[in-house]
N, C-alpha and C. Protein backbone atom coordinates (compact mmCIF):
# COMPACT_ATOMS: atom_id res chain seq x y z
N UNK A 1 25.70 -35.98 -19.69
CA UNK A 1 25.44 -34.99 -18.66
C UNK A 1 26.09 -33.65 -19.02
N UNK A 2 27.25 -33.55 -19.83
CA UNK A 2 28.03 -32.49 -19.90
C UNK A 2 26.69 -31.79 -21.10
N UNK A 3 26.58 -32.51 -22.21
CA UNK A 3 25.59 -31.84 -22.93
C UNK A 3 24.86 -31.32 -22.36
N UNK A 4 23.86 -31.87 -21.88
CA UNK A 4 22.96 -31.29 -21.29
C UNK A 4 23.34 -29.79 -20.39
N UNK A 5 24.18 -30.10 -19.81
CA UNK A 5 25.04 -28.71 -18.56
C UNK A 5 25.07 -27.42 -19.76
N UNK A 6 25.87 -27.79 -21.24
CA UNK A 6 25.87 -27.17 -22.23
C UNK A 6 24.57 -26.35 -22.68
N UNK A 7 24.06 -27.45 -22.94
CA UNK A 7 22.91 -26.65 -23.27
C UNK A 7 22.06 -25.93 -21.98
N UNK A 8 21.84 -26.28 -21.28
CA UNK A 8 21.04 -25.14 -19.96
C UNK A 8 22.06 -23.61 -19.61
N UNK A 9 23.30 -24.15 -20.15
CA UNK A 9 24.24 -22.68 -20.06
C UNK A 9 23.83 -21.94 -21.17
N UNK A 10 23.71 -22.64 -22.22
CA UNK A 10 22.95 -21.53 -23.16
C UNK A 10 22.02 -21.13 -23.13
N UNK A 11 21.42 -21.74 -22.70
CA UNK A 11 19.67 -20.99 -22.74
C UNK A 11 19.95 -19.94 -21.63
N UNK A 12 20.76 -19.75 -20.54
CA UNK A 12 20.58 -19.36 -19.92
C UNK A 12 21.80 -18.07 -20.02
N UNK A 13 22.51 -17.92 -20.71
CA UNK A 13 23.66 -17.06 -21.29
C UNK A 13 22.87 -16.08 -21.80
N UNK A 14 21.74 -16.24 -22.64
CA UNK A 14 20.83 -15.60 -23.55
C UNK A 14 20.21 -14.91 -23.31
N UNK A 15 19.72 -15.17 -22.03
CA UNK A 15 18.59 -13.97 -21.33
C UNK A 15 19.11 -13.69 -20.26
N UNK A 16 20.97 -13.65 -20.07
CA UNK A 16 21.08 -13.32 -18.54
C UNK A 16 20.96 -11.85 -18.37
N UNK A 17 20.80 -11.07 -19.50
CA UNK A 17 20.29 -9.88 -18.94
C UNK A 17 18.92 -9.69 -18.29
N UNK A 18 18.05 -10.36 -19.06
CA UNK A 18 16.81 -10.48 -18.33
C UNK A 18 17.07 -10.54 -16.96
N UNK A 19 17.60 -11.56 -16.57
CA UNK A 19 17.62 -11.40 -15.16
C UNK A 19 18.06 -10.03 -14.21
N UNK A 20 19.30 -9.32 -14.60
CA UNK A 20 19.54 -8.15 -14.15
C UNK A 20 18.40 -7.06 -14.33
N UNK A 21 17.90 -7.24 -15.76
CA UNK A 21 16.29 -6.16 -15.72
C UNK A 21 15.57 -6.33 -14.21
N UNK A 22 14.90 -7.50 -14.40
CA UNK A 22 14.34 -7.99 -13.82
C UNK A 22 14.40 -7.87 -12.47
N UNK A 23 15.32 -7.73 -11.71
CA UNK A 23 16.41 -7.46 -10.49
C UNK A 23 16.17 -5.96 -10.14
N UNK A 24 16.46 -5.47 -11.53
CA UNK A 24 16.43 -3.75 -11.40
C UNK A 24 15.04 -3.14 -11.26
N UNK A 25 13.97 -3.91 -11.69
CA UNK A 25 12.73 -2.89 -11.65
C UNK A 25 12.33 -3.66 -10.45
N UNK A 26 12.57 -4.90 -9.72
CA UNK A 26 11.82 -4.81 -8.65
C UNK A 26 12.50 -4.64 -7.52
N UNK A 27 13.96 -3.94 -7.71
CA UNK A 27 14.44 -2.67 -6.55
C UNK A 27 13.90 -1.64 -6.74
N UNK A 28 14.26 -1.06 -8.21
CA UNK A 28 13.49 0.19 -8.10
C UNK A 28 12.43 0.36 -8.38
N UNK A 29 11.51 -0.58 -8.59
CA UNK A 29 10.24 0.02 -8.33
C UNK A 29 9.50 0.15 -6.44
N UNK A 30 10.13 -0.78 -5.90
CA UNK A 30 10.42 -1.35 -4.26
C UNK A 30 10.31 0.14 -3.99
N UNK A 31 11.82 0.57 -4.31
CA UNK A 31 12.25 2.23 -3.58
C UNK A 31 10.77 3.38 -4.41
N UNK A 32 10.36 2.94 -5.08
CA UNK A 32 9.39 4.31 -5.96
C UNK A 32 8.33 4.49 -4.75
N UNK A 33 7.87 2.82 -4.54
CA UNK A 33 6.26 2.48 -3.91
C UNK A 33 6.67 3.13 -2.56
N UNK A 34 7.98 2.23 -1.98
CA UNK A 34 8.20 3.26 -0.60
C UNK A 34 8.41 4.92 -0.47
N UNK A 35 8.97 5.74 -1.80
CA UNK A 35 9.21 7.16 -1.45
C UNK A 35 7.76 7.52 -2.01
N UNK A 36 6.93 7.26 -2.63
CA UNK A 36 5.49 7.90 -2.52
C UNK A 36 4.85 7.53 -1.95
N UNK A 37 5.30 6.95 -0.98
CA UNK A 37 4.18 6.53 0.03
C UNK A 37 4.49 7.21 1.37
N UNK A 38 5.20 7.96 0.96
CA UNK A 38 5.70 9.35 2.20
C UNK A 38 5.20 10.91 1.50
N UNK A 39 4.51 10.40 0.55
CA UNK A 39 3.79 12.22 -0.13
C UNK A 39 2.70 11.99 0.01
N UNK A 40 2.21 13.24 1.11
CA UNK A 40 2.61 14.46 0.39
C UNK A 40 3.67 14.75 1.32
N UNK A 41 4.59 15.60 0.56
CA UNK A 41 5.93 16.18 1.61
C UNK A 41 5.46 17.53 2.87
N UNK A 42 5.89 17.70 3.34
CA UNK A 42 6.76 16.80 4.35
C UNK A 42 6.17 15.74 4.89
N UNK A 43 6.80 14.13 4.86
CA UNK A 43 6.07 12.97 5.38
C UNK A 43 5.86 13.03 7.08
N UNK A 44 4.63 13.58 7.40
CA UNK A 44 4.24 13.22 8.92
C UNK A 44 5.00 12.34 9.75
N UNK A 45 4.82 11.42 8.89
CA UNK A 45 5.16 9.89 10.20
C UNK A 45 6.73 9.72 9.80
N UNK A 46 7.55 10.37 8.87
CA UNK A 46 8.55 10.35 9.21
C UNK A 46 8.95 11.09 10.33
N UNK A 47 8.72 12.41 10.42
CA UNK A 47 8.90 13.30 11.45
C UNK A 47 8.41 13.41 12.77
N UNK A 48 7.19 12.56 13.34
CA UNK A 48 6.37 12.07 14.54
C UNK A 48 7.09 10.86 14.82
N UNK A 49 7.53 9.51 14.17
CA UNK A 49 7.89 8.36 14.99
C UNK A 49 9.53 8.97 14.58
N UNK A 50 10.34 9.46 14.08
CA UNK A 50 11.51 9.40 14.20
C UNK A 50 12.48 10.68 14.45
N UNK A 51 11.33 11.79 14.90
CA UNK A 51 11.87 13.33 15.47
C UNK A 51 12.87 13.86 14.27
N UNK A 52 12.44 13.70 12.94
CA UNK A 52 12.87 14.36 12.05
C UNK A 52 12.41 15.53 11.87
N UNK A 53 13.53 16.26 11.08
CA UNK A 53 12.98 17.82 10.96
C UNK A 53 12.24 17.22 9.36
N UNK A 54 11.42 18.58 9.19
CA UNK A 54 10.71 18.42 7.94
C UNK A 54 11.54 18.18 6.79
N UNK A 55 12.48 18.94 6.84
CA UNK A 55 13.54 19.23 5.33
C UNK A 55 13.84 17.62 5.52
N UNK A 56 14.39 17.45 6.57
CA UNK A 56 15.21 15.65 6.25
C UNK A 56 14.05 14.57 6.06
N UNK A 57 12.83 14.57 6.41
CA UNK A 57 12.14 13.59 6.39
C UNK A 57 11.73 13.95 4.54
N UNK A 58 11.49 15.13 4.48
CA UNK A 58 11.34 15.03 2.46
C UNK A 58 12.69 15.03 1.75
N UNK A 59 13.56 14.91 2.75
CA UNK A 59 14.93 14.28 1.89
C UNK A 59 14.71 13.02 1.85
N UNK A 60 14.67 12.34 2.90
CA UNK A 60 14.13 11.05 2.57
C UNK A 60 13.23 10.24 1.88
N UNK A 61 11.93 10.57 1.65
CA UNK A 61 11.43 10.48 0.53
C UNK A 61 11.75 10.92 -0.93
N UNK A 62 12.31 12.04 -1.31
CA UNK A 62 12.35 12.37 -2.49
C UNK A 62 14.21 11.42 -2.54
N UNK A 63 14.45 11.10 -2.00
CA UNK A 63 16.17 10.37 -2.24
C UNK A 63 15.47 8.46 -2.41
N UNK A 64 14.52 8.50 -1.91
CA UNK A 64 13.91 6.63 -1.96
C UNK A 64 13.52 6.80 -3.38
N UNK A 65 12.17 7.81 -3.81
CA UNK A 65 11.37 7.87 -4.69
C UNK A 65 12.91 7.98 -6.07
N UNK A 66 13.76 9.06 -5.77
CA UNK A 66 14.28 9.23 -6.81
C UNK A 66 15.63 8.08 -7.22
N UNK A 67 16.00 7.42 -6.13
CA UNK A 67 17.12 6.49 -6.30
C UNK A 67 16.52 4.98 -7.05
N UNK A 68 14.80 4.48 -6.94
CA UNK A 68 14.39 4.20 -7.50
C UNK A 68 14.12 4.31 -9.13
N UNK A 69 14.10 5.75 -9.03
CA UNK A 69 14.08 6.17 -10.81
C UNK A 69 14.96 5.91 -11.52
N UNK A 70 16.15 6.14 -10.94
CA UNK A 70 17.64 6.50 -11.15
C UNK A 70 17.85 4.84 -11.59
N UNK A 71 17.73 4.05 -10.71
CA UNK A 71 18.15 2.52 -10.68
C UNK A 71 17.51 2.04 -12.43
N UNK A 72 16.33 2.60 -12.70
CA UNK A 72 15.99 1.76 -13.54
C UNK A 72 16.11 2.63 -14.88
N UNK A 73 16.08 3.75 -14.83
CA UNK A 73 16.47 4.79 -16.61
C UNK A 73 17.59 4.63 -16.48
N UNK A 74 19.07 4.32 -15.52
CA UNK A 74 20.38 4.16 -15.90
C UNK A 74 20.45 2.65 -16.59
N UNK A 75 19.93 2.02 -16.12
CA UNK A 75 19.85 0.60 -17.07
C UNK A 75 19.06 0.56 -18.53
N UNK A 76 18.46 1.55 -19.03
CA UNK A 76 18.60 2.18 -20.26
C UNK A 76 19.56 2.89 -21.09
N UNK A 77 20.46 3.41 -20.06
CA UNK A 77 21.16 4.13 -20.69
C UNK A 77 22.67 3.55 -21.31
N UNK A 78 23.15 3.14 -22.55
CA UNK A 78 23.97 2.30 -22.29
C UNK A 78 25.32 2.67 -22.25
N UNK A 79 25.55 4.21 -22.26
CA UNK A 79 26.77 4.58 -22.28
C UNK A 79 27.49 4.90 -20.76
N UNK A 80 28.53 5.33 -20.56
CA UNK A 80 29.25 5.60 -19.30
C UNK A 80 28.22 5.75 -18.33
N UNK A 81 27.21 6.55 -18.51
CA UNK A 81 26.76 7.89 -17.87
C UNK A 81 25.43 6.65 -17.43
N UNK A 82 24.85 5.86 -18.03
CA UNK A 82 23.98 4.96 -17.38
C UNK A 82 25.19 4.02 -16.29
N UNK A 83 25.58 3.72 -16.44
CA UNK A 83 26.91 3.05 -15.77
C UNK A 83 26.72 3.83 -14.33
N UNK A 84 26.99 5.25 -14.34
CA UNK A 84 27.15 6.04 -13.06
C UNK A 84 25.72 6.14 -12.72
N UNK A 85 24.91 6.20 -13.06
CA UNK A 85 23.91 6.59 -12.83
C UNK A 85 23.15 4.84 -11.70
N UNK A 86 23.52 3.98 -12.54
CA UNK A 86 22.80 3.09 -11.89
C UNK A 86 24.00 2.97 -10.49
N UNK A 87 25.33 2.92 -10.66
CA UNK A 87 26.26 2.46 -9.55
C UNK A 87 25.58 3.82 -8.00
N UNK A 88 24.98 5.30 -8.25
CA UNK A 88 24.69 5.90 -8.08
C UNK A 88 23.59 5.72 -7.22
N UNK A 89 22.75 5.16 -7.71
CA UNK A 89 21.59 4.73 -7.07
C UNK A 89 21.98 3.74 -6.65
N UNK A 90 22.46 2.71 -6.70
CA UNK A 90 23.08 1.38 -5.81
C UNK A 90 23.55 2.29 -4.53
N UNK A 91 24.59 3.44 -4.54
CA UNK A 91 25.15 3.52 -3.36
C UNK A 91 23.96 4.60 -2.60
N UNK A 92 23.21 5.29 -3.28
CA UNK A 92 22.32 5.39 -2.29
C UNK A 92 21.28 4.69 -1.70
N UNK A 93 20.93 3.47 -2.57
CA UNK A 93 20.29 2.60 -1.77
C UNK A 93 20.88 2.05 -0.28
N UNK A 94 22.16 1.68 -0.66
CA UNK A 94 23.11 1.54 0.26
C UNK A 94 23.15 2.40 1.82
N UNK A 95 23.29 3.70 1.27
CA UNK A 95 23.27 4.77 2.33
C UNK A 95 22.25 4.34 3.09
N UNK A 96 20.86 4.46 2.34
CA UNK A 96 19.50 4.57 2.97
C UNK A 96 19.19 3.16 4.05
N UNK A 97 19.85 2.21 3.11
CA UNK A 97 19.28 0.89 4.26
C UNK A 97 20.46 0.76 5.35
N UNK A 98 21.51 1.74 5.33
CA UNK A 98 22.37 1.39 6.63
C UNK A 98 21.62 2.24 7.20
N UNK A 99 21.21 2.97 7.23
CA UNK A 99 20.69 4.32 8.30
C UNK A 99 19.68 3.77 8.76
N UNK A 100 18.54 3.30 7.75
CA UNK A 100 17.30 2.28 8.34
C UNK A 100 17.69 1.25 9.12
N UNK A 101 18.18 0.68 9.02
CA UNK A 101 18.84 -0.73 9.85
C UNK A 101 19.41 -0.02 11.19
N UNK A 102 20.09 0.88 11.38
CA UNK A 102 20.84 1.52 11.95
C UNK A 102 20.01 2.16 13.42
N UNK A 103 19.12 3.29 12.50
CA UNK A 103 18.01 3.90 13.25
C UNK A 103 17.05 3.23 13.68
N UNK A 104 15.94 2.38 12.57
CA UNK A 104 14.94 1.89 12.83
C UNK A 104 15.06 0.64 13.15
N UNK A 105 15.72 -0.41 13.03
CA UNK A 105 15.51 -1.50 13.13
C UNK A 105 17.31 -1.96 14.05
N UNK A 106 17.40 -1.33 14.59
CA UNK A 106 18.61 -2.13 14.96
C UNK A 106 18.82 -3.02 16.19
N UNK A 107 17.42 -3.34 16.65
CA UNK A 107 17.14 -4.28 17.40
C UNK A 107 17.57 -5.88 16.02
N UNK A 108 17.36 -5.27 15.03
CA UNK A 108 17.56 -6.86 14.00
C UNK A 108 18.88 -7.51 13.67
N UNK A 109 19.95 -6.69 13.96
CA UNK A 109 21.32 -7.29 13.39
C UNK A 109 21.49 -8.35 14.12
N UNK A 110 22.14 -9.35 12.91
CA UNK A 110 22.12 -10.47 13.06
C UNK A 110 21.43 -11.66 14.04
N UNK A 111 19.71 -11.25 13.27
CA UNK A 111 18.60 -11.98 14.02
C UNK A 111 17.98 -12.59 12.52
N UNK A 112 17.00 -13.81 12.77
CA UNK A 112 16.44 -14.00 11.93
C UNK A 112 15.28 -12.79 11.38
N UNK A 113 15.34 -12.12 12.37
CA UNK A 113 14.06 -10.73 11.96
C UNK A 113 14.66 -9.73 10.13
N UNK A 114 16.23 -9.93 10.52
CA UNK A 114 17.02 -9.04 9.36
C UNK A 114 16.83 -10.02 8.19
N UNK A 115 16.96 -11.48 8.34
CA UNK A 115 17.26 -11.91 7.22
C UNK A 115 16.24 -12.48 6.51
N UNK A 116 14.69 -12.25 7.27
CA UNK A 116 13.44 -12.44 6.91
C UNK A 116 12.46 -11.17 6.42
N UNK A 117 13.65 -10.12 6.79
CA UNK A 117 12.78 -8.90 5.66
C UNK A 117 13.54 -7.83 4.91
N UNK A 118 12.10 -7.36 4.55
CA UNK A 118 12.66 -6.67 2.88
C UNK A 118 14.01 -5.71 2.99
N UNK A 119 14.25 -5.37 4.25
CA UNK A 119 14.93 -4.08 3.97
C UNK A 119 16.63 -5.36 3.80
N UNK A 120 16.99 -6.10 4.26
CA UNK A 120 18.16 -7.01 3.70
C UNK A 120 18.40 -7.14 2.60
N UNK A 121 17.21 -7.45 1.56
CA UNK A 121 17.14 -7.58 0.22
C UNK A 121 17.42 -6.25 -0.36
N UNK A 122 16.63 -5.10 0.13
CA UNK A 122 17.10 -3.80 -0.72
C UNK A 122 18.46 -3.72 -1.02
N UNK A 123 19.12 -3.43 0.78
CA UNK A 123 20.52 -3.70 0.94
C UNK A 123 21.20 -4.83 0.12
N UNK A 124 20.81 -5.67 -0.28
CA UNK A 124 21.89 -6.01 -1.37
C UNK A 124 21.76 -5.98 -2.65
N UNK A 125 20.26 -5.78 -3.09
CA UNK A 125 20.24 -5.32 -4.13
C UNK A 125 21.23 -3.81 -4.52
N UNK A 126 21.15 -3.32 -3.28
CA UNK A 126 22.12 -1.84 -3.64
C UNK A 126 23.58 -1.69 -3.62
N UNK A 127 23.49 -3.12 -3.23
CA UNK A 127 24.98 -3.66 -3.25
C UNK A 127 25.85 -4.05 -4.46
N UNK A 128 24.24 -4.92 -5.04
CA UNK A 128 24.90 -5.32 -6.16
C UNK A 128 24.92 -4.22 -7.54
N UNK A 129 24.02 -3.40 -7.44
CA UNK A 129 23.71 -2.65 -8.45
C UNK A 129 25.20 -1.70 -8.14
N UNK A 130 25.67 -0.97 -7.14
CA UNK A 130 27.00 -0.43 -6.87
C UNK A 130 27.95 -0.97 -7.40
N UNK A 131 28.13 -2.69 -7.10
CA UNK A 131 29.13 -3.12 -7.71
C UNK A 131 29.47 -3.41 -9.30
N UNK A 132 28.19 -4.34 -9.73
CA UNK A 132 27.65 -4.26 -11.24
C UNK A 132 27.77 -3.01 -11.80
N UNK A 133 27.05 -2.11 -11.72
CA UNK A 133 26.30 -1.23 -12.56
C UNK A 133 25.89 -1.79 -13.72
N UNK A 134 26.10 -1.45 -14.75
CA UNK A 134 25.06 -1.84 -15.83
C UNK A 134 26.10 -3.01 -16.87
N UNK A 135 26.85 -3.89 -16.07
CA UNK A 135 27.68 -4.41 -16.81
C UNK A 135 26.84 -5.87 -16.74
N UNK A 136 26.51 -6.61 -17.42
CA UNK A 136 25.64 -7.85 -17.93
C UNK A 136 26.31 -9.10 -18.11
């Protein structure tokens, strides 16, 4: 049994970056699909269902669209500066899904409604990418 344990740790030692890739493009691609899907700027329906001014509702989109970008070219980058870059976008993911949770959905804390949708998962994906950054 121990062999065996051995060997599935290796196979799995081998590609554990894969997994962090993997992790990373389908947060940030998550955050890309959601901030262009608020252009053209200024996003209407940010500013009609949530009485945003124009400037903040295309802050909000261009901070989803771009914390998305950010998440996944800092995990290219392998020096310091990808390091900040991805911990960077982790904490603005962070920002963004407390405010969402906060504003829009805060009928959900601690309901099965929070822990059955996407915006929980962002939130810890931005959690983990903050804490990680690009360390494997």
């Amino acid at each position: 049994m121990q062999n065996l344990n051995n060997k599935i740790n290796n196979f799995f030692s081998n590609i554990d970056a894969l997994a962090s890739l993997i992790f990373r493009f389908g947060i940030g691609i998550a955050f890309i699909i959601h901030g262009l899907g608020k252009f053209p700027l200024p996003p209407q329906g940010l500013i009609e269902y949530f009485d945003l001014s124009p400037t903040l509702a295309s802050f909000v989109a261009i901070s989803e669209l771009g914390a998305g970008l950010i998440l996944i070219i800092g995990g290219f980058i392998k020096d310091p500066f990808g390091n900040i870059l991805t911990r960077l976008a982790g904490l603005t993911i962070i920002i963004m899904m407390v405010n969402i949770l906060a504003i829009a959905h805060q009928d959900w804390f601690v309901t099965t409604k929070l822990f059955t949708s996407e915006q929980i998962f962002l939130l810890i994906g931005g959690i983990y990418f903050l804490i990680k950054g690009n360390r494997t």
